[in-house]
Protein backbone atom coordinates (compact mmCIF):
# COMPACT_ATOMS: atom_id res chain seq x y z
CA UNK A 1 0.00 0.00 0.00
CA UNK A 2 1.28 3.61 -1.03
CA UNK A 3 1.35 5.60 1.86
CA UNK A 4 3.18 9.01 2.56
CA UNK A 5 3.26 10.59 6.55
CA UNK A 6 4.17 13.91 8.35
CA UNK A 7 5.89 14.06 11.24
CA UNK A 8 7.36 17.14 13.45
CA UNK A 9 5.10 19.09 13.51
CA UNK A 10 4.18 21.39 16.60
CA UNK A 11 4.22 24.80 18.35
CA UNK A 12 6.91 27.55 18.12
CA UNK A 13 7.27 30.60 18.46
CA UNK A 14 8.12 33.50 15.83
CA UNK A 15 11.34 33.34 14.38
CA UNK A 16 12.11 29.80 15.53
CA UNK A 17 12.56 26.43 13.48
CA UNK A 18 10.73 23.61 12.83
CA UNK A 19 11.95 19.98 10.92
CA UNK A 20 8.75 18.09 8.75
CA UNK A 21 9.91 14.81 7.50
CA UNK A 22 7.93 12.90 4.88
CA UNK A 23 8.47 9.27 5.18
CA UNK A 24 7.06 7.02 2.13
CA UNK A 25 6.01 3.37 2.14
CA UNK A 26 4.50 1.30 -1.00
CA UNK A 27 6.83 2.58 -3.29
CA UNK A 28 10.52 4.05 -3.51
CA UNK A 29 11.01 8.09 -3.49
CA UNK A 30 13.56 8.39 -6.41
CA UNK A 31 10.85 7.54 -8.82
CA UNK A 32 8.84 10.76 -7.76
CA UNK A 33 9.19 14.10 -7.59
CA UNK A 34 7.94 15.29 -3.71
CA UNK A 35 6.23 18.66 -3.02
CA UNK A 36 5.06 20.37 0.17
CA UNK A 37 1.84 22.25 0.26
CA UNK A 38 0.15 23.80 3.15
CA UNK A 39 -3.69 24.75 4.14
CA UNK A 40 -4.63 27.42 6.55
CA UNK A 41 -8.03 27.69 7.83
CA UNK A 42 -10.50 29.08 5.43
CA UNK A 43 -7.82 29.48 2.44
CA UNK A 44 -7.08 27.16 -0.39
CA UNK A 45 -3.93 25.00 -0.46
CA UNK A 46 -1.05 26.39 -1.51
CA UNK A 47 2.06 24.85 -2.32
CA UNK A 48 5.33 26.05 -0.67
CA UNK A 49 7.91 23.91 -2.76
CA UNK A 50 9.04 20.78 -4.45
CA UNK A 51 12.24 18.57 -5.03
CA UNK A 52 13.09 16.21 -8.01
CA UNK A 53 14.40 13.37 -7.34
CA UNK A 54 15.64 12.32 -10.37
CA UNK A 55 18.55 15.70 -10.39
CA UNK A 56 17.71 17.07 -7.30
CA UNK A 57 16.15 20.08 -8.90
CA UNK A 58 14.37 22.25 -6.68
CA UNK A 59 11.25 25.10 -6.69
CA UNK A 60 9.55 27.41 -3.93
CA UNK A 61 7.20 29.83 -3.70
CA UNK A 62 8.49 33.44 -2.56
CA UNK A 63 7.07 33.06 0.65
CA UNK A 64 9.46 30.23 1.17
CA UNK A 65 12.86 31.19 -0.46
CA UNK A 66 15.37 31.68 1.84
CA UNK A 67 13.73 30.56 4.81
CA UNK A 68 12.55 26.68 3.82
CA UNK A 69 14.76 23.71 2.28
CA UNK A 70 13.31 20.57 0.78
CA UNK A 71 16.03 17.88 1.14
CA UNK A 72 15.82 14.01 0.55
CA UNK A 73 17.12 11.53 1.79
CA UNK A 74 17.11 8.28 -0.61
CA UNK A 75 18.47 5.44 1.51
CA UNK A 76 15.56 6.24 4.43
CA UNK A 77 12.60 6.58 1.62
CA UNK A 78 12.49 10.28 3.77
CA UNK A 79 12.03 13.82 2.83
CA UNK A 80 12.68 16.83 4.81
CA UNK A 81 11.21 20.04 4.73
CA UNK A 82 13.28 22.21 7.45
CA UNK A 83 11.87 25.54 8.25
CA UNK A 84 13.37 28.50 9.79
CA UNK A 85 12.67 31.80 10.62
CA UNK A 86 9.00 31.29 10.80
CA UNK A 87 6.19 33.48 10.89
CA UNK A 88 2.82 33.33 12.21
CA UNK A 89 1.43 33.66 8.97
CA UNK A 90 2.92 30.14 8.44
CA UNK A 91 0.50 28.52 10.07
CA UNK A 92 -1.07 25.97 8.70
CA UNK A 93 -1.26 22.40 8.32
CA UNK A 94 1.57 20.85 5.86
CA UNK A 95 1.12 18.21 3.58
CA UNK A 96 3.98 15.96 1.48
CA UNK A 97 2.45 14.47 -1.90
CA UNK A 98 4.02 12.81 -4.51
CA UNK A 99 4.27 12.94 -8.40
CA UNK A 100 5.35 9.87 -10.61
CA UNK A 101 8.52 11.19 -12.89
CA UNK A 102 8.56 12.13 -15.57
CA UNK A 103 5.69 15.09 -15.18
CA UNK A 104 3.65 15.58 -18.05
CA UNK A 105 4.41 19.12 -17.97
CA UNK A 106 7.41 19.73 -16.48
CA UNK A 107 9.64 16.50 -17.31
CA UNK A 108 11.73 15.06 -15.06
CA UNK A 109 11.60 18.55 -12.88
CA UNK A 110 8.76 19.01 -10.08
CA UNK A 111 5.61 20.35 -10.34
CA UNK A 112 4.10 22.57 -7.89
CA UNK A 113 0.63 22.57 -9.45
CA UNK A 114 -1.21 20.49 -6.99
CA UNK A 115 -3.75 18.39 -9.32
CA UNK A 116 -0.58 16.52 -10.57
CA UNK A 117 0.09 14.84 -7.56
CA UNK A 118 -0.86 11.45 -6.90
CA UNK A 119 -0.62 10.15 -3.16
CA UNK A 120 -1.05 12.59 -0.40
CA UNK A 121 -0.01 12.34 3.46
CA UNK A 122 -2.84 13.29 5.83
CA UNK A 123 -0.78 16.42 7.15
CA UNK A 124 0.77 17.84 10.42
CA UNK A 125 -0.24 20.72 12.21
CA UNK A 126 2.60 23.49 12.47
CA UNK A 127 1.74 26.57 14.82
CA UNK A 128 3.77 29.52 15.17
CA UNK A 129 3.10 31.95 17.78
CA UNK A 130 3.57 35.83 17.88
């Protein structure tokens, strides 16, 4: 069974850090590209940013750059999205999802559009205080 789940989530306050990793089962990372999206109450999800792992390749969204980095780690079947500097407008709860390589669209780089991905983790709640 393909199954993708959050972990590390939690409380901190502004300006602190916070480590999400994305742990796959069913099926082996390096076949898929991995994004990170994230839902606060009463707005759409959004995605924040996305790592190939065919080259590595990497996207984010200009709330993200220079604060988050997507990193994977192969050997564990894990992804890591570490966070720093965060805001309390990063609230939300964070989602991994996966998309089979190579993307329709974008070829063997991610794709942050979130209809193209395929499995989804249920999410874990990250809550930054001011």
């Amino acid at each position: 069974e393909v199954q993708l789940a959050e972990s590390g989530g939690g409380l901190v306050q502004t300006g602190g850090s916070l480590r999400l990793s994305c742990t796959a089962s069913g099926f082996t990372i390096e076949d898929y590209a991995i994004g990170w999206f994230r839902q606060a109450p009463g707005k759409p999800r959004e995605a924040i940013g996305c790592i190939s792992n065919y080259d590595d390749s990497t996207w984010y969204t200009d709330s993200a750059k220079g604060r988050f980095t997507i990193t994977s780690d192969n050997a564990k079947n894990t992804m890591i999205l570490q966070m720093n500097n965060l805001k309390p407008e990063d609230t939300a709860v964070y989602y991994c999802a996966a998309d089979w390589l190579p993307d329709s669209r974008t070829g063997w780089k991610c794709n942050h559009d979130i209809i193209t991905y395929n499995y989804w983790g249920r999410g874990a709640q990250v809550t930054v205080s001011s």
